[in-house]
C-alpha atoms as a PDB file:
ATOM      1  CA  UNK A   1      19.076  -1.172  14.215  1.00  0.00           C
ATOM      2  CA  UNK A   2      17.024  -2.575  17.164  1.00  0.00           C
ATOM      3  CA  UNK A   3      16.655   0.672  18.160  1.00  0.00           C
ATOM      4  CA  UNK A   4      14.175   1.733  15.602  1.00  0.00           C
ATOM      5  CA  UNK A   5      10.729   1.759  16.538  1.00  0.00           C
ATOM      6  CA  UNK A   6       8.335  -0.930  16.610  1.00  0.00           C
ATOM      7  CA  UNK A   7       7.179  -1.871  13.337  1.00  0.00           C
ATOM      8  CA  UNK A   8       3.457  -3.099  12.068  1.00  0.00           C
ATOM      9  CA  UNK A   9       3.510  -4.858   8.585  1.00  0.00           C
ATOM     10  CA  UNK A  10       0.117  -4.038   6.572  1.00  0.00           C
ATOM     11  CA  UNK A  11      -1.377  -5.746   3.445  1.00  0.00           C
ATOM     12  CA  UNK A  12      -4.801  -5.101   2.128  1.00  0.00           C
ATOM     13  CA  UNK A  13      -6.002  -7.766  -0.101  1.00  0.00           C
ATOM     14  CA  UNK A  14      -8.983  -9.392  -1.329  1.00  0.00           C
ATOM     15  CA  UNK A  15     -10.315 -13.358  -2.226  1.00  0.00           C
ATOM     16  CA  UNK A  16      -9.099 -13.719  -5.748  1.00  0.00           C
ATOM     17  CA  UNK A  17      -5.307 -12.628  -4.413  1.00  0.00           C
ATOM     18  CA  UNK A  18      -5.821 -15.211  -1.238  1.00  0.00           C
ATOM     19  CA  UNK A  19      -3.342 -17.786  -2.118  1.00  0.00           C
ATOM     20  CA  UNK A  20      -0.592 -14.753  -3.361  1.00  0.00           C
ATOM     21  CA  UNK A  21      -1.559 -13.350   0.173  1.00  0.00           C
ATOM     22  CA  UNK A  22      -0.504 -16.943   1.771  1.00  0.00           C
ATOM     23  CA  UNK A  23       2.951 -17.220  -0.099  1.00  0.00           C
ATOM     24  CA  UNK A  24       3.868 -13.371   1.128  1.00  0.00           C
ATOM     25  CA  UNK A  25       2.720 -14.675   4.729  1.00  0.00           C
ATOM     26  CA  UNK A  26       4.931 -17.918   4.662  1.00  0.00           C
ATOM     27  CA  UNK A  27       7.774 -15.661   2.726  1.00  0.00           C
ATOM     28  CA  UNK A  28       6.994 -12.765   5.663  1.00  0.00           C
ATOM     29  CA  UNK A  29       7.687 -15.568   8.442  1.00  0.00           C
ATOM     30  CA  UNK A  30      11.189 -16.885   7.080  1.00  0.00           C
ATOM     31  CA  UNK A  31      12.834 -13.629   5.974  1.00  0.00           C
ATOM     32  CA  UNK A  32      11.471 -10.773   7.703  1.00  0.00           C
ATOM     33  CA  UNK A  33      12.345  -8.871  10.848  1.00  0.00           C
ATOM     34  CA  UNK A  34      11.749  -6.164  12.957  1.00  0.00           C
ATOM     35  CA  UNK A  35       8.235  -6.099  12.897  1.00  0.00           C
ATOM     36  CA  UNK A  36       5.793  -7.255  15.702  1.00  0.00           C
ATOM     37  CA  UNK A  37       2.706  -7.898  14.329  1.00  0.00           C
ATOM     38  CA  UNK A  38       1.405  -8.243  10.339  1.00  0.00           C
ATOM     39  CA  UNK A  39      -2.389  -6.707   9.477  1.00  0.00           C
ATOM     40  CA  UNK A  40      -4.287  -8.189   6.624  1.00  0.00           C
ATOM     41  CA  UNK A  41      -7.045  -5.418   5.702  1.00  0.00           C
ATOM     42  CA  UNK A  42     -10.063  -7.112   3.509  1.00  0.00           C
ATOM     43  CA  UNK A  43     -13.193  -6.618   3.143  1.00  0.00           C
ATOM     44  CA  UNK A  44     -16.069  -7.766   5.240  1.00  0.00           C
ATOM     45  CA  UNK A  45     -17.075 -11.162   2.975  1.00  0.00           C
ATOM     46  CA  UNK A  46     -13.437 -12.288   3.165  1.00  0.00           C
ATOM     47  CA  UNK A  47     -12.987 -12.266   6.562  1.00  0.00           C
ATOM     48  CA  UNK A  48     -13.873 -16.101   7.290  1.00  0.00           C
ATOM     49  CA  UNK A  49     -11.648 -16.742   4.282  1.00  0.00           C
ATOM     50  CA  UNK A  50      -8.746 -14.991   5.266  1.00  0.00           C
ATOM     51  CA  UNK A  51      -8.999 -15.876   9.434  1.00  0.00           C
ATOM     52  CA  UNK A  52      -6.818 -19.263   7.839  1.00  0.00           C
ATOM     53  CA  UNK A  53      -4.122 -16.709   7.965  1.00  0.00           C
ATOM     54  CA  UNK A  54      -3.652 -15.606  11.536  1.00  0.00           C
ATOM     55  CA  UNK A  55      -1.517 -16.738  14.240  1.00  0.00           C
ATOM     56  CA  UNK A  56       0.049 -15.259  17.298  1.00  0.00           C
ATOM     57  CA  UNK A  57       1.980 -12.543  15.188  1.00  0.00           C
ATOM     58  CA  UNK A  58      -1.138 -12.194  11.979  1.00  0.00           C
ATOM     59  CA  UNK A  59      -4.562 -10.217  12.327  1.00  0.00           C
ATOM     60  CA  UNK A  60      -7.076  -9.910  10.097  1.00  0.00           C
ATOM     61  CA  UNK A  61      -9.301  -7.212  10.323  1.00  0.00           C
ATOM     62  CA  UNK A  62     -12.733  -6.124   8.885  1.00  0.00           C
ATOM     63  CA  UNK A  63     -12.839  -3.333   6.887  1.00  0.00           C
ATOM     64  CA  UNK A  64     -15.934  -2.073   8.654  1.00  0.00           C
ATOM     65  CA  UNK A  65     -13.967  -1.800  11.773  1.00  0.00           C
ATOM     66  CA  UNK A  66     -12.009   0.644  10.483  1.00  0.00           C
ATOM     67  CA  UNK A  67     -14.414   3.083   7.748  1.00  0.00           C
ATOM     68  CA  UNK A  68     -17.198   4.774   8.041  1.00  0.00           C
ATOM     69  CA  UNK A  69     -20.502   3.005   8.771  1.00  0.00           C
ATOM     70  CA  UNK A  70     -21.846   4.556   5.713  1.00  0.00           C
ATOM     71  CA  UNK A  71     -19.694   2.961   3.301  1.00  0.00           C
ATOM     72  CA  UNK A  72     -20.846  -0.065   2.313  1.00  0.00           C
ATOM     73  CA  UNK A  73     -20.459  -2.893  -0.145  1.00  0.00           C
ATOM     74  CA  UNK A  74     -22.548  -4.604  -2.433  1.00  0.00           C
ATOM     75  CA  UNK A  75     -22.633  -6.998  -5.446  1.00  0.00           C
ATOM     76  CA  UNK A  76     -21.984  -5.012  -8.620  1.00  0.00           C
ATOM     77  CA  UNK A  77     -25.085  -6.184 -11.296  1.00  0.00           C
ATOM     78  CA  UNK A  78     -22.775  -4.258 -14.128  1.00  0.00           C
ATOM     79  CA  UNK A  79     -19.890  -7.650 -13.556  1.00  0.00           C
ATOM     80  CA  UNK A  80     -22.876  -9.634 -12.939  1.00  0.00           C
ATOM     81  CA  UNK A  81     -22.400  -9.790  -9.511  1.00  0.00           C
ATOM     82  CA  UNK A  82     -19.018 -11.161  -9.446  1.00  0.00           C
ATOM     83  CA  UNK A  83     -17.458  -8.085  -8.144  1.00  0.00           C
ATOM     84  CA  UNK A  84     -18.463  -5.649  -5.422  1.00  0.00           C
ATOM     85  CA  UNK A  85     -19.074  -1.544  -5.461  1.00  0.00           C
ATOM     86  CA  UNK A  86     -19.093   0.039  -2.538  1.00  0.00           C
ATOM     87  CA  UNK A  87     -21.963   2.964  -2.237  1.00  0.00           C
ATOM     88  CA  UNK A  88     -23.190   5.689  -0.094  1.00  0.00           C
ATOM     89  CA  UNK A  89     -24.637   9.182  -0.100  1.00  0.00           C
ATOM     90  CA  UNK A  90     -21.215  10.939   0.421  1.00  0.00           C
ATOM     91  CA  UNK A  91     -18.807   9.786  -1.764  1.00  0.00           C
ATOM     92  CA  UNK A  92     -18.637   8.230  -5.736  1.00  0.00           C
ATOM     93  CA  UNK A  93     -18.900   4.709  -6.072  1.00  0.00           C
ATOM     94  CA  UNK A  94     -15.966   2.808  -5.312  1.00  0.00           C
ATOM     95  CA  UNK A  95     -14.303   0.005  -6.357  1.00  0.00           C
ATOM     96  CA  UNK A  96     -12.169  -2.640  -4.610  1.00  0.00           C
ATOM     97  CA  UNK A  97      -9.030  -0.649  -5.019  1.00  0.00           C
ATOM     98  CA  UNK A  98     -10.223   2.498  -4.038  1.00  0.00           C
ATOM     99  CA  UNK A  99     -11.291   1.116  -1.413  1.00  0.00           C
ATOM    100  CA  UNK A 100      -8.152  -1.143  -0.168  1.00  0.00           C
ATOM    101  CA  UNK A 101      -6.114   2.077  -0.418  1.00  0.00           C
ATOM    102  CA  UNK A 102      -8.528   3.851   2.532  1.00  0.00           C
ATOM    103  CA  UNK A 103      -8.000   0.836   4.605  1.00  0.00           C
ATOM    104  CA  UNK A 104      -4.254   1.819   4.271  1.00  0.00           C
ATOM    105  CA  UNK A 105      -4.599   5.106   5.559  1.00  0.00           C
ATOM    106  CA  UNK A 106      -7.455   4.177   8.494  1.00  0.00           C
ATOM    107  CA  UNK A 107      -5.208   1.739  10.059  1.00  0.00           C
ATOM    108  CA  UNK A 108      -3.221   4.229  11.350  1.00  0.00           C
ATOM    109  CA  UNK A 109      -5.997   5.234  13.638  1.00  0.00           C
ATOM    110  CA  UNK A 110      -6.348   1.422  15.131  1.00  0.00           C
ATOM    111  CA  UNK A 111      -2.792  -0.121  15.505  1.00  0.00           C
ATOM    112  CA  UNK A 112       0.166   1.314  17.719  1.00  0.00           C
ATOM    113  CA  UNK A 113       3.126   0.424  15.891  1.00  0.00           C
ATOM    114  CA  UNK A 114       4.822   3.991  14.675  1.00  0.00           C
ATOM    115  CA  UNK A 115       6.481   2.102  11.403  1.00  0.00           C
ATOM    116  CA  UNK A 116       3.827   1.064   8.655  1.00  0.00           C
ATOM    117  CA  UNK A 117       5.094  -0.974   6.681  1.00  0.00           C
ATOM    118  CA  UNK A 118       3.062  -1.666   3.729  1.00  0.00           C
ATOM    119  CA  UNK A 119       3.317  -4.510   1.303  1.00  0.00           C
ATOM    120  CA  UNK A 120       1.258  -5.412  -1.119  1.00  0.00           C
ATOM    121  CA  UNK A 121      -0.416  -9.214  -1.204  1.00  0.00           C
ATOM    122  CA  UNK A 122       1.260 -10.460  -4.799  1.00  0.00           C
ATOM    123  CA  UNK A 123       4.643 -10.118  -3.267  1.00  0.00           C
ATOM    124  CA  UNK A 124       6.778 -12.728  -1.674  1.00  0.00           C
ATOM    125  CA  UNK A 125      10.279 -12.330   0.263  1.00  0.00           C
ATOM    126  CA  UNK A 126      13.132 -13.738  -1.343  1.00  0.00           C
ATOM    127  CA  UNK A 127      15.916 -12.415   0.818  1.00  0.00           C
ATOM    128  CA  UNK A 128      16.184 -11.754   4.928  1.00  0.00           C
ATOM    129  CA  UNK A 129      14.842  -7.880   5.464  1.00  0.00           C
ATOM    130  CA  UNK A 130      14.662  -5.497   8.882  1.00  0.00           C
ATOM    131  CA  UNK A 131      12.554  -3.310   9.093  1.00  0.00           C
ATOM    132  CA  UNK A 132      14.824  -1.208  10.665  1.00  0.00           C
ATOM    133  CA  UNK A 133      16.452  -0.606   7.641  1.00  0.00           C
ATOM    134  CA  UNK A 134      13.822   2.330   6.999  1.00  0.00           C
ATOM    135  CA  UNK A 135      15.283   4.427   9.896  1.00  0.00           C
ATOM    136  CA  UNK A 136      18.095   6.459  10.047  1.00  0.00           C
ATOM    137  CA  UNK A 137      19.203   8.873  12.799  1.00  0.00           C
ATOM    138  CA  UNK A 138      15.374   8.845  13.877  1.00  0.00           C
ATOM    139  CA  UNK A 139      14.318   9.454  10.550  1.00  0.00           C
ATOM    140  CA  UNK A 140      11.469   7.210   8.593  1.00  0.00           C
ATOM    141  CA  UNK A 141      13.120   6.639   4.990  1.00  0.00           C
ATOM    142  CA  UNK A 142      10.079   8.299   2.440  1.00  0.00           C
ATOM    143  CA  UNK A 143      10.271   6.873  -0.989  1.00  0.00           C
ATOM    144  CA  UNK A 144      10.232   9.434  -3.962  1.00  0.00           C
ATOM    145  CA  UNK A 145      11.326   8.818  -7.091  1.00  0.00           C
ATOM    146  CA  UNK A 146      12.214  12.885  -8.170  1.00  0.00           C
ATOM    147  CA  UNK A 147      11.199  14.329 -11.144  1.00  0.00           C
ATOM    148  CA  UNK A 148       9.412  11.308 -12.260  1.00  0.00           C
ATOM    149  CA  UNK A 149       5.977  13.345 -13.313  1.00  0.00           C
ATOM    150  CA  UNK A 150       7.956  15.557 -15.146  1.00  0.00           C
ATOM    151  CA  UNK A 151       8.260  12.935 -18.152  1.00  0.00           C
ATOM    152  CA  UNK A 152       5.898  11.544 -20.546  1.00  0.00           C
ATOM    153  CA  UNK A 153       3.271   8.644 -19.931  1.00  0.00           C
ATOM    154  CA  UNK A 154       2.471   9.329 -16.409  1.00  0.00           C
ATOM    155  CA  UNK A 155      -0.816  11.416 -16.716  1.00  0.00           C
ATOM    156  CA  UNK A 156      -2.897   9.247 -14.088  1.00  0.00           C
ATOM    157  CA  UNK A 157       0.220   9.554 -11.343  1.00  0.00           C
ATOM    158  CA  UNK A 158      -0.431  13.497 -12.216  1.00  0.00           C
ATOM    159  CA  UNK A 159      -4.334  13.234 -12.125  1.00  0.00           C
ATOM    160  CA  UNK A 160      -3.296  11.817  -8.571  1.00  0.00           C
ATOM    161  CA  UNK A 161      -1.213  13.985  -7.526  1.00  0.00           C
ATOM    162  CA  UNK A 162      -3.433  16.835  -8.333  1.00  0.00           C
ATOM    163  CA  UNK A 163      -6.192  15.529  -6.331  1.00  0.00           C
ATOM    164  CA  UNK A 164      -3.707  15.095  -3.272  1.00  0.00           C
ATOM    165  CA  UNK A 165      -2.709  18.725  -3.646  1.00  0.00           C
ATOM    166  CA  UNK A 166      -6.721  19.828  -3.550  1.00  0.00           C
ATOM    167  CA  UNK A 167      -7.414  17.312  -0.596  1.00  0.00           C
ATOM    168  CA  UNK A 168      -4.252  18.446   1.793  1.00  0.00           C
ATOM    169  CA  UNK A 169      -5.297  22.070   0.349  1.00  0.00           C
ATOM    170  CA  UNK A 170      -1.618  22.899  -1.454  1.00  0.00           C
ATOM    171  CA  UNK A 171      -2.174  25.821  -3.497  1.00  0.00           C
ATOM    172  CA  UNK A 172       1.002  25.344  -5.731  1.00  0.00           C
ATOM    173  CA  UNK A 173       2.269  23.171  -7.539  1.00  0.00           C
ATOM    174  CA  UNK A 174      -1.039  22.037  -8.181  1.00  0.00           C
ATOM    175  CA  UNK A 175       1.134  18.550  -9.588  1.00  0.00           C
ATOM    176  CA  UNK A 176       4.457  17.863  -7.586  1.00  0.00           C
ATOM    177  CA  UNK A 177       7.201  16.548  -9.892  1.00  0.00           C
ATOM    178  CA  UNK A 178       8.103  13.539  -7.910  1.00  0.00           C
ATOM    179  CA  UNK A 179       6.433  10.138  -7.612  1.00  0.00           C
ATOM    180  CA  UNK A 180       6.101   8.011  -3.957  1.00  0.00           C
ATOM    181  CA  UNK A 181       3.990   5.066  -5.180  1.00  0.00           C
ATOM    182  CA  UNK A 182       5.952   2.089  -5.136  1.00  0.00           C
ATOM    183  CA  UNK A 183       5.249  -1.052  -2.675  1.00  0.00           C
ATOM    184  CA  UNK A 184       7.320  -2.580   0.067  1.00  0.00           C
ATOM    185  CA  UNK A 185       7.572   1.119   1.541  1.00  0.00           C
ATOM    186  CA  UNK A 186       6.668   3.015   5.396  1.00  0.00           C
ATOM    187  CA  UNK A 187       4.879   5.261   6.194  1.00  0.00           C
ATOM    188  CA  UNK A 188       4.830   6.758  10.299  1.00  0.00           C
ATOM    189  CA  UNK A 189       2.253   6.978  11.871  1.00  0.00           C
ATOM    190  CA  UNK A 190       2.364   9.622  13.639  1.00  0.00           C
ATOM    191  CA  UNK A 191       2.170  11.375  10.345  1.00  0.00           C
ATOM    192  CA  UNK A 192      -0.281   9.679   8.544  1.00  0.00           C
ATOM    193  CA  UNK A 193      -2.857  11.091  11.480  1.00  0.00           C
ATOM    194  CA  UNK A 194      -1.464  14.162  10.947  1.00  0.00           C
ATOM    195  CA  UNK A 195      -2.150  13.587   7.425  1.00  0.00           C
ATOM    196  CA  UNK A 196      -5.931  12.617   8.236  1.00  0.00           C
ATOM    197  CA  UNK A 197      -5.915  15.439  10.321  1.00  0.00           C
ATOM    198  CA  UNK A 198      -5.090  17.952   7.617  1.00  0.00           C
ATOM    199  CA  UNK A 199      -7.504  16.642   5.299  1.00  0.00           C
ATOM    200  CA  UNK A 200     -10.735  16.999   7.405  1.00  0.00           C
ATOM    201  CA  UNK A 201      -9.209  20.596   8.601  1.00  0.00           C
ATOM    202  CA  UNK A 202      -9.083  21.798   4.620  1.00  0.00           C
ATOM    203  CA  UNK A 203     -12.663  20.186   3.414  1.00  0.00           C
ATOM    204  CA  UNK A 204     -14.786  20.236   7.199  1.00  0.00           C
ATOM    205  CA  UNK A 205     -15.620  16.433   6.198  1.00  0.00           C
ATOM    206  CA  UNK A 206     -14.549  13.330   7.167  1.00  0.00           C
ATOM    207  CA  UNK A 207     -11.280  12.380   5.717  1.00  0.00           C
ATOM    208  CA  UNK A 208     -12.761   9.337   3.498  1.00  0.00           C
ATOM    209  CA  UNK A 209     -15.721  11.600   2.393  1.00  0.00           C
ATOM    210  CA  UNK A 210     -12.968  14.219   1.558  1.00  0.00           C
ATOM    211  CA  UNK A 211     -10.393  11.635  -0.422  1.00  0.00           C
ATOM    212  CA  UNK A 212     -13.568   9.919  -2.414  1.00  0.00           C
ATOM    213  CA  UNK A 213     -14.896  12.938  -3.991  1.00  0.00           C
ATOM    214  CA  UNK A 214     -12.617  12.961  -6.921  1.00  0.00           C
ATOM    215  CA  UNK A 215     -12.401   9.351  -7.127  1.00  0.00           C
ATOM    216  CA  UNK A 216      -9.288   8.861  -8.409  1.00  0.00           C
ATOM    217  CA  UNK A 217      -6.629   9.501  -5.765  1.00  0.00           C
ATOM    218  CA  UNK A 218      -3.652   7.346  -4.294  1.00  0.00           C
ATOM    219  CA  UNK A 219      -2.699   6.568  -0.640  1.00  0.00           C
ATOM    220  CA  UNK A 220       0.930   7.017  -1.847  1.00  0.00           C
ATOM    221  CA  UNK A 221       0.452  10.364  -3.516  1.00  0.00           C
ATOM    222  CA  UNK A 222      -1.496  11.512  -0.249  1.00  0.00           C
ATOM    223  CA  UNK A 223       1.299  10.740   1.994  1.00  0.00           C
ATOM    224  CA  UNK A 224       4.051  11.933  -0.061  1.00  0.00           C
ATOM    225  CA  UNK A 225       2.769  15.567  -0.803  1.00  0.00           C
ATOM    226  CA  UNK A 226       1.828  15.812   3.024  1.00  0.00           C
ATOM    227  CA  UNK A 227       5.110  14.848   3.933  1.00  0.00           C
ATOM    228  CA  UNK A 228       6.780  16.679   1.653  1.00  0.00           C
ATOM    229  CA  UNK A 229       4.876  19.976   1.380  1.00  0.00           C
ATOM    230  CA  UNK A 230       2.513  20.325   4.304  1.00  0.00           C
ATOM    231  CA  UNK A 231       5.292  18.683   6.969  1.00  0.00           C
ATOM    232  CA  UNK A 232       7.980  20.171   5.210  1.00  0.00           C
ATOM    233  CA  UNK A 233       9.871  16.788   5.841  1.00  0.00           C
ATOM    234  CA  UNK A 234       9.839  15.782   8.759  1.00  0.00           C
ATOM    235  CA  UNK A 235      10.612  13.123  10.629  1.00  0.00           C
ATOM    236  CA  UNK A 236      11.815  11.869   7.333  1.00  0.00           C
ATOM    237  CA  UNK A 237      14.822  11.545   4.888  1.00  0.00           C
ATOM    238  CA  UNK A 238      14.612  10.575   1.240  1.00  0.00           C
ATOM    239  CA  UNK A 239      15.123   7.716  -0.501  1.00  0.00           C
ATOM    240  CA  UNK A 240      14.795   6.245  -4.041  1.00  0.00           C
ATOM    241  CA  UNK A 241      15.985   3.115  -4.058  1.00  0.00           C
ATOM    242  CA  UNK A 242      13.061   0.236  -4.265  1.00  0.00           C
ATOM    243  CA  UNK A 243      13.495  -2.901  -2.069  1.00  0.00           C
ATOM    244  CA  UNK A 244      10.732  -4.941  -4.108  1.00  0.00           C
ATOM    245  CA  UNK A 245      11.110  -5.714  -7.497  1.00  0.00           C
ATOM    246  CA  UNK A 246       7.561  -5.331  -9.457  1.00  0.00           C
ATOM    247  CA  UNK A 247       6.904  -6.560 -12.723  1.00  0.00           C
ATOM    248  CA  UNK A 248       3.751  -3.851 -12.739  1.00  0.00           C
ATOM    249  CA  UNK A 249       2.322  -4.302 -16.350  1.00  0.00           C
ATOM    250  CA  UNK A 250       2.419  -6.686 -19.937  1.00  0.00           C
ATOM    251  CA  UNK A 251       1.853 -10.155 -20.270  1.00  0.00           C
ATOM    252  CA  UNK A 252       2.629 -13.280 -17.598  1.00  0.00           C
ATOM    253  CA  UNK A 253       6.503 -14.321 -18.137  1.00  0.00           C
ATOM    254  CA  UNK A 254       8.058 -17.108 -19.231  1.00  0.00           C
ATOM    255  CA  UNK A 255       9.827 -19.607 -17.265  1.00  0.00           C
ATOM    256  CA  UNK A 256      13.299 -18.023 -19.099  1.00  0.00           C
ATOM    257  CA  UNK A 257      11.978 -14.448 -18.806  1.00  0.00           C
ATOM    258  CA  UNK A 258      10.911 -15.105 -14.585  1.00  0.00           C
ATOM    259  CA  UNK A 259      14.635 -16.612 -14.632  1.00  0.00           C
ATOM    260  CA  UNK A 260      15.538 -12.778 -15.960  1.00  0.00           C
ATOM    261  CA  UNK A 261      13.267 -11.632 -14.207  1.00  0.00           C
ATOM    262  CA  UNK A 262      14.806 -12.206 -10.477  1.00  0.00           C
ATOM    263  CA  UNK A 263      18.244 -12.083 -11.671  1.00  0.00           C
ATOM    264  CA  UNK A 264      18.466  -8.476 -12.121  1.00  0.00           C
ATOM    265  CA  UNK A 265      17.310  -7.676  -8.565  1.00  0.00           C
ATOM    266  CA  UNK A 266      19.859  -5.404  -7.482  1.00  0.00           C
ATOM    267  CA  UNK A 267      21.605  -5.428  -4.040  1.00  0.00           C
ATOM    268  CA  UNK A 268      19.022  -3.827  -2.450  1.00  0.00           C
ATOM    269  CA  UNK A 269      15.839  -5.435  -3.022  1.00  0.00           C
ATOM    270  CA  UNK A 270      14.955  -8.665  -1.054  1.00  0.00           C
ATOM    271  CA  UNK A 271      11.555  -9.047  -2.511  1.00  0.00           C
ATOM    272  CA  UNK A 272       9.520  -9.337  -6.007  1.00  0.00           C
ATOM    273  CA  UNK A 273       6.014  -8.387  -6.917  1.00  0.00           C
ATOM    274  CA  UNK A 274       4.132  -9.730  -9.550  1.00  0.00           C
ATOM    275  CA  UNK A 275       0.915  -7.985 -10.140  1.00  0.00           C
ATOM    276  CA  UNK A 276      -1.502 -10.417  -9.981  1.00  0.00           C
ATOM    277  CA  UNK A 277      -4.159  -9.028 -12.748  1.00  0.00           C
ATOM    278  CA  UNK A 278      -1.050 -10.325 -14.961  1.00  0.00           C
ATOM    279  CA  UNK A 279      -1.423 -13.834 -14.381  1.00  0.00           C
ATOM    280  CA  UNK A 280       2.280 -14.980 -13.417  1.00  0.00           C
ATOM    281  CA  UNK A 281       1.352 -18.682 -12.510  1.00  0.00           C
ATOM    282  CA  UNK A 282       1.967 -18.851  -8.753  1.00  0.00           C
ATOM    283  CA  UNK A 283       3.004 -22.170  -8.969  1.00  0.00           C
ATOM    284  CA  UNK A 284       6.201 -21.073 -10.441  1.00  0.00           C
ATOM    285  CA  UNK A 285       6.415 -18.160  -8.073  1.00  0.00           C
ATOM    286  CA  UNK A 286       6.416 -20.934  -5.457  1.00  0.00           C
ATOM    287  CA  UNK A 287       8.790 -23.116  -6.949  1.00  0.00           C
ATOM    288  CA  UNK A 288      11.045 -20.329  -7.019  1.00  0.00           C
ATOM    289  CA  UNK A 289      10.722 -19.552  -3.067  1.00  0.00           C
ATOM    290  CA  UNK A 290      11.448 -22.981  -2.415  1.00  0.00           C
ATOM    291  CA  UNK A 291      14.617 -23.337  -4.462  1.00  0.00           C
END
């Protein structure tokens, strides 16, 4: 497994999610391997915030290092300037997420590392993990769960993957049945400038300018479909299982129902996610790490 090549982790997060984004650091530090460096992606306000984070194996970066000049944030008077929207003359305006998902693809164009490992900031390791264990017989593992689209209650993962079909210019299916969004998954990085590449040879624009127009897109759906259908595989093998366990939507749990919660993680995962617009209290997520 040492073999496989050099891995970066990435997380893009934001203040609110800044102590969630400490516990997956510490939880990164005791139980993961295999990867040489970590990248926290925020915004430009955050930075100062965030720089608590870093050490000899942690960088944060600026957004504005790594999009366009011409994307820019500012306070949002519609939340009464609690949140931010980020404007310009090419693209929609964006919100936070949006925008945390083009950090994900840019880095790829700044770091060396040929595994990206992304992760998202409301998850914390439970269990040891390698990063190696996404390669096999020089292939990157690509998550997919297939025929997922093809059931009912998944019409924005089909808006999405519509709008990665127009971007990477696929003709047909205009919505692949599968799904890649998941977190705790890599991407290579060789192909996601491929990827990049594709998308500013189909539109003549800049790859964000391109991927903004329809607004509502995902970084997962992007990569998959290019993989997938443009690549025609490779470099990669499939795979469905999930290594984090996500509690994605409904109401925070109880202490009983967390209990549940982390019990059923199957063999394979080592980590759980707890989406943080939910409100699981993160004191019991950290009494948990520490047991």
């Amino acid at each position: 497994m040492s073999s496989a090549p050099d891995a970066a982790l990435i997380t893009a997060s934001y203040a609110a999610d800044f102590e969630r984004c400490r516990l997956l650091c510490e939880t990164v530090d005791r139980h993961v391997a295999g990867a040489s460096h970590h990248y926290l992606l925020v915004e430009h306000r955050d930075v100062a915030l965030f720089r608590q984070l870093e050490g000899k194996r942690r960088t944060v970066i600026d957004e504005r290092e790594l999009l366009p000049s011409w994307l820019r944030d500012i306070p949002d008077p519609t939340s009464l300037f609690k949140r931010r929207v980020w404007l310009s003359l090419k693209a929609p305006p964006l919100r936070g997420w949006h925008v945390q998902q083009l950090r994900r693809m840019a880095i790829a164009e700044r770091i060396e590392q040929e595994t990206l490992v992304y992760v998202d900031s409301d998850v914390a390791f439970l269990r040891s993990f390698d990063c190696a264990r996404f390669w096999r017989d020089g292939e990157l593992r690509l998550f997919r769960r297939d025929g997922a689209l093809l059931k009912s209650g998944h019409d924005n993962h089909r808006t999405w993957s519509a709008n990665a079909a127009a971007v990477l210019g696929i003709a047909a299916p205009e919505i692949s049945p599968h799904d890649y969004i998941s977190t705790l998954i890599a991407w290579r990085r060789s192909s996601v400038r491929d990827m990049l590449a594709r998308i500013e040879q189909v539109s003549g624009r800049h790859w964000v300018e391109a991927v903004c127009a329809r607004r509502k897109f995902s970084e997962c759906m992007i990569y998959g479909r290019f993989v997938d259908e443009v690549a025609n595989g490779a470099g990669h093998y499939v795979g469905s299982e999930e290594f984090c366990r996500v509690h994605w939507t409904g109401t925070p749990l109880t202490d009983a129902q967390f209990e549940a919660f982390v019990a059923a993680m199957s063999p394979e995962q080592v980590a759980i996610g707890m989406q943080s617009f939910i409100g699981t209290d993160l004191g019991r997520i950290r009494r948990l790490v520490a047991a």
